[in-house]
N, C-alpha and C. Protein backbone atom coordinates (compact mmCIF):
# COMPACT_ATOMS: atom_id res chain seq x y z
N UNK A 1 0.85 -1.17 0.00
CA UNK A 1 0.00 0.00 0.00
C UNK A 1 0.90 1.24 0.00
N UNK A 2 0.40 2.19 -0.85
CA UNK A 2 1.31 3.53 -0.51
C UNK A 2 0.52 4.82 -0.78
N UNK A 3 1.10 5.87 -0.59
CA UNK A 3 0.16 7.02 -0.34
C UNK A 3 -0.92 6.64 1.12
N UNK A 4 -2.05 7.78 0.04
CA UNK A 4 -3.29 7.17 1.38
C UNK A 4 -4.07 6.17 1.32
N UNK A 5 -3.47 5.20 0.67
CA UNK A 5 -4.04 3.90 1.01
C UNK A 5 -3.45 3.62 2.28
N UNK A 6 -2.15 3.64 2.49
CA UNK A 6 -1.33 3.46 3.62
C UNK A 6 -2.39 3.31 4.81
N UNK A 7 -3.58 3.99 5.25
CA UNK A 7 -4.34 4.62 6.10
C UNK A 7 -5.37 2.91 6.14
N UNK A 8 -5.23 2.30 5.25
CA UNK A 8 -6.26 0.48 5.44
C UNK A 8 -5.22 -0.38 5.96
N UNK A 9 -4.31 0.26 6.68
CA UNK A 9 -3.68 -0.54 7.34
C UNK A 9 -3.27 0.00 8.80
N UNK A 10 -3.96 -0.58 9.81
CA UNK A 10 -3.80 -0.17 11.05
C UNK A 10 -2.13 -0.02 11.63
N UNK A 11 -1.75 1.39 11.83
CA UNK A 11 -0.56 1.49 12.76
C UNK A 11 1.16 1.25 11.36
N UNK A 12 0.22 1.59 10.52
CA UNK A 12 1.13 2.03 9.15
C UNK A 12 1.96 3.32 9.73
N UNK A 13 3.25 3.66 8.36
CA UNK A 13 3.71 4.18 8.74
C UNK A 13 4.52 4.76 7.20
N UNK A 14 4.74 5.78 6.93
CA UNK A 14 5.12 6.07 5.58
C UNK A 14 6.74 6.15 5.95
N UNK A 15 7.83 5.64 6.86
CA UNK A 15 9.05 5.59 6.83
C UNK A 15 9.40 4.04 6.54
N UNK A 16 8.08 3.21 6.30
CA UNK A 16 8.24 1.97 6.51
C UNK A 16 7.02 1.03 5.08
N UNK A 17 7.88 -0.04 4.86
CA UNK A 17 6.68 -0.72 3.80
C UNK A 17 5.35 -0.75 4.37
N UNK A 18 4.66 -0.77 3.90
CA UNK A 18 2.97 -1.25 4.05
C UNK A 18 2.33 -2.16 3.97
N UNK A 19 2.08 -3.40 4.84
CA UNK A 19 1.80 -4.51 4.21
C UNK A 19 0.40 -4.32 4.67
N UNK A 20 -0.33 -5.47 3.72
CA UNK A 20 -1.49 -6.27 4.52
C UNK A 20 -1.61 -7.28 3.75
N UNK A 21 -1.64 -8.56 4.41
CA UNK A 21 -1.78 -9.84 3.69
C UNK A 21 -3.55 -9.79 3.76
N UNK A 22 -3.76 -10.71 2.45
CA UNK A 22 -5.09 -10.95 2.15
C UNK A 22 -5.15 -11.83 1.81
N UNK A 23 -6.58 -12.90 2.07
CA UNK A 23 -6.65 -14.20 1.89
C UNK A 23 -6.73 -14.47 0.00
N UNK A 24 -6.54 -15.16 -0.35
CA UNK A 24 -6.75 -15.40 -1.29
C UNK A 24 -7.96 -16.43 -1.59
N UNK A 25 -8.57 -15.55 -3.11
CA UNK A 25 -10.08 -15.97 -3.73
C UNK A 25 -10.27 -16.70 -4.52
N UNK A 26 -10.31 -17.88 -5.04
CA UNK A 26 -10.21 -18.44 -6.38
C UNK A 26 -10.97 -17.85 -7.32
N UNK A 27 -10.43 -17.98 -8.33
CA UNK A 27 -11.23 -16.92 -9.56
C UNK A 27 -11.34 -15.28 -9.61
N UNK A 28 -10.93 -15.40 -8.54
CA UNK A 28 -11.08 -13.77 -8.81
C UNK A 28 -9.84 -13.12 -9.14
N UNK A 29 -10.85 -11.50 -10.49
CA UNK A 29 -10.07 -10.47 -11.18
C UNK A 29 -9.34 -9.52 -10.50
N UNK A 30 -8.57 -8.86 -10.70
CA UNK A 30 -7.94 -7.90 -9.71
C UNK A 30 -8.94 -6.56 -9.75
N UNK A 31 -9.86 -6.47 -10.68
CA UNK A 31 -11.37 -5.35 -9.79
C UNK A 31 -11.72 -6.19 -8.85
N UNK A 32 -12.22 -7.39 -8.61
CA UNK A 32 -13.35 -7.91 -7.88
C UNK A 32 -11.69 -7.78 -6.93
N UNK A 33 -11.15 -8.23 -6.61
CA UNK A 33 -10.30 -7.81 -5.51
C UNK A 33 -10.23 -6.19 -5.05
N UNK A 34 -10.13 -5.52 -5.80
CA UNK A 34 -9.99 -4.06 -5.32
C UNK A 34 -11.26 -3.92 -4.46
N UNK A 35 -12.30 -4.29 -5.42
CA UNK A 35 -13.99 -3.81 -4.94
C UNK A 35 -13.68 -5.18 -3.39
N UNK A 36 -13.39 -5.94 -3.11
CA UNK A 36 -13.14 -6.89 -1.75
C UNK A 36 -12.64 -5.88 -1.03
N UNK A 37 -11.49 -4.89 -0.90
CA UNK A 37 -10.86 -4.10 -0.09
C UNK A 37 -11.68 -3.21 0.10
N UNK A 38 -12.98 -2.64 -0.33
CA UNK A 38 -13.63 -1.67 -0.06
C UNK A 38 -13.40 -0.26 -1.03
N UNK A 39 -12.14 -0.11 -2.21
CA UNK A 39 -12.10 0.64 -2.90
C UNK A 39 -12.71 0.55 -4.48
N UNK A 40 -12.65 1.72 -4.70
CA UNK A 40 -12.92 1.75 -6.40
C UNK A 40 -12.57 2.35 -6.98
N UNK A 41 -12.55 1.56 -8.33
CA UNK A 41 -11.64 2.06 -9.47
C UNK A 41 -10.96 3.71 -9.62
N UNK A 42 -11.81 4.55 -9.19
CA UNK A 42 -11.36 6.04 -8.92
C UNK A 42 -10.50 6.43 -8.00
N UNK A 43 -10.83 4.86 -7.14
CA UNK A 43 -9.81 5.73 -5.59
C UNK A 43 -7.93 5.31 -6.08
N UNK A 44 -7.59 4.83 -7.46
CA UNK A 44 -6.77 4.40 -7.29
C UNK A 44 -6.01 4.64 -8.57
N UNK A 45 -4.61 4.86 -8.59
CA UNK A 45 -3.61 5.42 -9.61
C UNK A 45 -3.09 4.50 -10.23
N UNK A 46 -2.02 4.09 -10.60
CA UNK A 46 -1.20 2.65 -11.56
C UNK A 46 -0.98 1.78 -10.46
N UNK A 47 -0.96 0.71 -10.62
CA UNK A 47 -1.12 -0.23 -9.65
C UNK A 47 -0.36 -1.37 -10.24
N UNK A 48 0.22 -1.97 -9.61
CA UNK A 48 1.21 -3.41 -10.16
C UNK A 48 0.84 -5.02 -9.43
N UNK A 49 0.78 -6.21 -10.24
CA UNK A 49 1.17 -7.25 -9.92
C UNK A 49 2.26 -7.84 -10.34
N UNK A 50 3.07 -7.84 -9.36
CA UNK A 50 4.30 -8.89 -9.51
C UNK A 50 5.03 -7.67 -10.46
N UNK A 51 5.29 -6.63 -10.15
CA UNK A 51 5.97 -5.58 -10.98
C UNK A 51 5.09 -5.30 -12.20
N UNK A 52 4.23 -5.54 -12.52
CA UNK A 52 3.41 -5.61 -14.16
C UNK A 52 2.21 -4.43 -13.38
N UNK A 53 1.73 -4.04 -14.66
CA UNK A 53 1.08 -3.41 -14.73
C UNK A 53 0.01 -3.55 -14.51
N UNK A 54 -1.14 -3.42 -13.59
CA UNK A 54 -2.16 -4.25 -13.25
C UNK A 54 -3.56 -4.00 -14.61
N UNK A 55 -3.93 -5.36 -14.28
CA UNK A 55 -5.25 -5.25 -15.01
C UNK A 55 -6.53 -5.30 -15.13
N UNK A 56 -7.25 -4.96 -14.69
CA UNK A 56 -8.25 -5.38 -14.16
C UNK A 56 -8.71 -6.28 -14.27
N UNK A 57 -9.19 -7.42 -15.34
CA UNK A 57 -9.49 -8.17 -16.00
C UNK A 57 -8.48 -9.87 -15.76
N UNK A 58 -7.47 -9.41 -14.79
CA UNK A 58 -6.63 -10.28 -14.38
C UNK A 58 -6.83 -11.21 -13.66
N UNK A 59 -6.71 -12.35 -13.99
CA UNK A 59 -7.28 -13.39 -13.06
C UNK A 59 -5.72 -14.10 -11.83
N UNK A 60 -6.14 -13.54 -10.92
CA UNK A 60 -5.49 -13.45 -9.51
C UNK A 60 -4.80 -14.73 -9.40
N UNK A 61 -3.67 -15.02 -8.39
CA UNK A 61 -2.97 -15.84 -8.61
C UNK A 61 -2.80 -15.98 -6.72
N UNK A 62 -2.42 -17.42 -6.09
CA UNK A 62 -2.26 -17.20 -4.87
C UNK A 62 -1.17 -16.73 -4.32
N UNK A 63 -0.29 -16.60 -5.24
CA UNK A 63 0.97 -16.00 -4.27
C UNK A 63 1.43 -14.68 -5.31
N UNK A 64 0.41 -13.95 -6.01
CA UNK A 64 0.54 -12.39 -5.98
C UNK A 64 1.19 -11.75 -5.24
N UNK A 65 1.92 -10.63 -5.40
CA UNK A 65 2.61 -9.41 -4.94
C UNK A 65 1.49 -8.15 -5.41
N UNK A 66 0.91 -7.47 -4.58
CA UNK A 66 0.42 -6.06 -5.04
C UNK A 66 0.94 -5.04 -4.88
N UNK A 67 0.81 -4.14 -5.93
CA UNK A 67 1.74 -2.91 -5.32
C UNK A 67 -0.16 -2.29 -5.44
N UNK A 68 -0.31 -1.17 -4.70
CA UNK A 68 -1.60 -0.57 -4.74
C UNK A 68 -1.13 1.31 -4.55
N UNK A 69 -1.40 1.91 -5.53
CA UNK A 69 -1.02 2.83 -5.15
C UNK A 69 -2.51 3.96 -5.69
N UNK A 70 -2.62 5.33 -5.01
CA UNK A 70 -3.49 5.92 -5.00
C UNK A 70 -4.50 6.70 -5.96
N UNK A 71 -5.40 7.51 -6.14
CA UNK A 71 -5.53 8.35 -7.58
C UNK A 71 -3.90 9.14 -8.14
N UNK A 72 -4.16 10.31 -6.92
CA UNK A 72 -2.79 10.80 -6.80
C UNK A 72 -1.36 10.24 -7.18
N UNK A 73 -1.13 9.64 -7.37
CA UNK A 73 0.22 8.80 -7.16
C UNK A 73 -0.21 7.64 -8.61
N UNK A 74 0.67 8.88 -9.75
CA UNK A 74 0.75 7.85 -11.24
C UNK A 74 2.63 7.93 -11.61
N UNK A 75 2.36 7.13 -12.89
CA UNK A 75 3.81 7.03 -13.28
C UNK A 75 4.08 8.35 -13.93
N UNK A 76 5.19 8.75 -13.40
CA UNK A 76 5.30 10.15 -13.90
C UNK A 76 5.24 10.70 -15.29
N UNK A 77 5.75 9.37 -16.08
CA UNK A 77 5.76 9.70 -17.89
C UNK A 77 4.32 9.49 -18.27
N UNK A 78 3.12 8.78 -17.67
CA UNK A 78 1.46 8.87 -17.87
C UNK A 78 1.98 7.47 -17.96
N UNK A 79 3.06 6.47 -18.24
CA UNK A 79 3.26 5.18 -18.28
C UNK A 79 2.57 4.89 -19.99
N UNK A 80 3.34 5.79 -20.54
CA UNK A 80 2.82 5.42 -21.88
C UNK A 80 3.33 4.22 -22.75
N UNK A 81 4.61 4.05 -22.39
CA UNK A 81 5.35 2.46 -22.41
C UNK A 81 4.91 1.03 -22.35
N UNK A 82 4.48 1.40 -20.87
CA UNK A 82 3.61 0.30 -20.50
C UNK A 82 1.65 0.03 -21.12
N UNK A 83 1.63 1.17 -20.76
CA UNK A 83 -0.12 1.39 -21.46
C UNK A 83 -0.77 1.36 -22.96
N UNK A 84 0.68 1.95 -23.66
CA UNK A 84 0.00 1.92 -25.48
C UNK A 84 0.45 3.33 -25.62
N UNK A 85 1.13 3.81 -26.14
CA UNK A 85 1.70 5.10 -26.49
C UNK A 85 0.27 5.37 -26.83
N UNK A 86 -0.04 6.73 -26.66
CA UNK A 86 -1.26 7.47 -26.62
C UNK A 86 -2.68 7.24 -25.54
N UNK A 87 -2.32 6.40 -25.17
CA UNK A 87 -2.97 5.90 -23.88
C UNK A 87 -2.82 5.95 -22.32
N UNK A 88 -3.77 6.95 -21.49
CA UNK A 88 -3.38 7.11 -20.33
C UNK A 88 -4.50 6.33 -19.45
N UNK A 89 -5.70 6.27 -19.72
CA UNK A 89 -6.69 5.60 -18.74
C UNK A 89 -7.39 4.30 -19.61
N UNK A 90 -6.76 3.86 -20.56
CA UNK A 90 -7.52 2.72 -21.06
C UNK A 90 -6.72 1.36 -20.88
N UNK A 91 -7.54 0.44 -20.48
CA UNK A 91 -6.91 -1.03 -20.26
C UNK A 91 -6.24 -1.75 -21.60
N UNK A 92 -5.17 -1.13 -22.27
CA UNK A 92 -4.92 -1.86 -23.29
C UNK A 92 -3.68 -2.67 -23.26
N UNK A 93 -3.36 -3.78 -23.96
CA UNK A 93 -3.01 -5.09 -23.94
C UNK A 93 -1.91 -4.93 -24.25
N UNK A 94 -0.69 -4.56 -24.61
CA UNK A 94 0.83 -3.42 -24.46
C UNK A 94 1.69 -5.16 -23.88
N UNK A 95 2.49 -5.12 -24.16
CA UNK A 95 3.36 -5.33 -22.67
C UNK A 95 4.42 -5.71 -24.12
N UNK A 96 5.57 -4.47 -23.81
CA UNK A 96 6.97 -4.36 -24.38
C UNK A 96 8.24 -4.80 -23.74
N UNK A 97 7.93 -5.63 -22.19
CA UNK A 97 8.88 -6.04 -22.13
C UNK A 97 8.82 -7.81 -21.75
């Protein structure tokens, strides 16, 4: 967790990582996980699994890594690399490395 997500984790601390372990769901996308934590799609900026670029549409894995980061808090270049050159808010299918 980082930014003010930091704050869904009791006794967090921004000099320090952020964890919170979560059970894991079978079948489930990384929305239906976000919408499980109580957030939505608005409350939240570029977001990573396992270093990748998250997707919504992603079907979850049990030993995931999340990075979760806020509206506020994007990749500074709009992550046009990763997203589809000309693309800043659309889920498109990219991956150059």
């Amino acid at each position: 967790m980082y930014g003010k997500l930091r704050s869904l984790v009791p006794g967090s601390s921004a000099c320090e990582d952020t964890i919170m372990m979560v059970d894991f769901v079978e079948n489930e996308t990384f929305a239906r996980f976000v919408e499980r934590l109580g957030l939505h799609e608005k409350d939240l900026g570029d977001c990573f699994i396992n270093g990748n670029l998250a997707k919504k549409n992603y079907q979850m894995k049990d030993d995931d890594r999340i990075g979760l980061f806020p509206f506020n808090m994007v990749l500074l270049c709009g992550g046009q690399h990763l997203k589809g050159h000309g693309y800043t808010k659309e889920d498109v299918d990219v991956d150059y490395y």
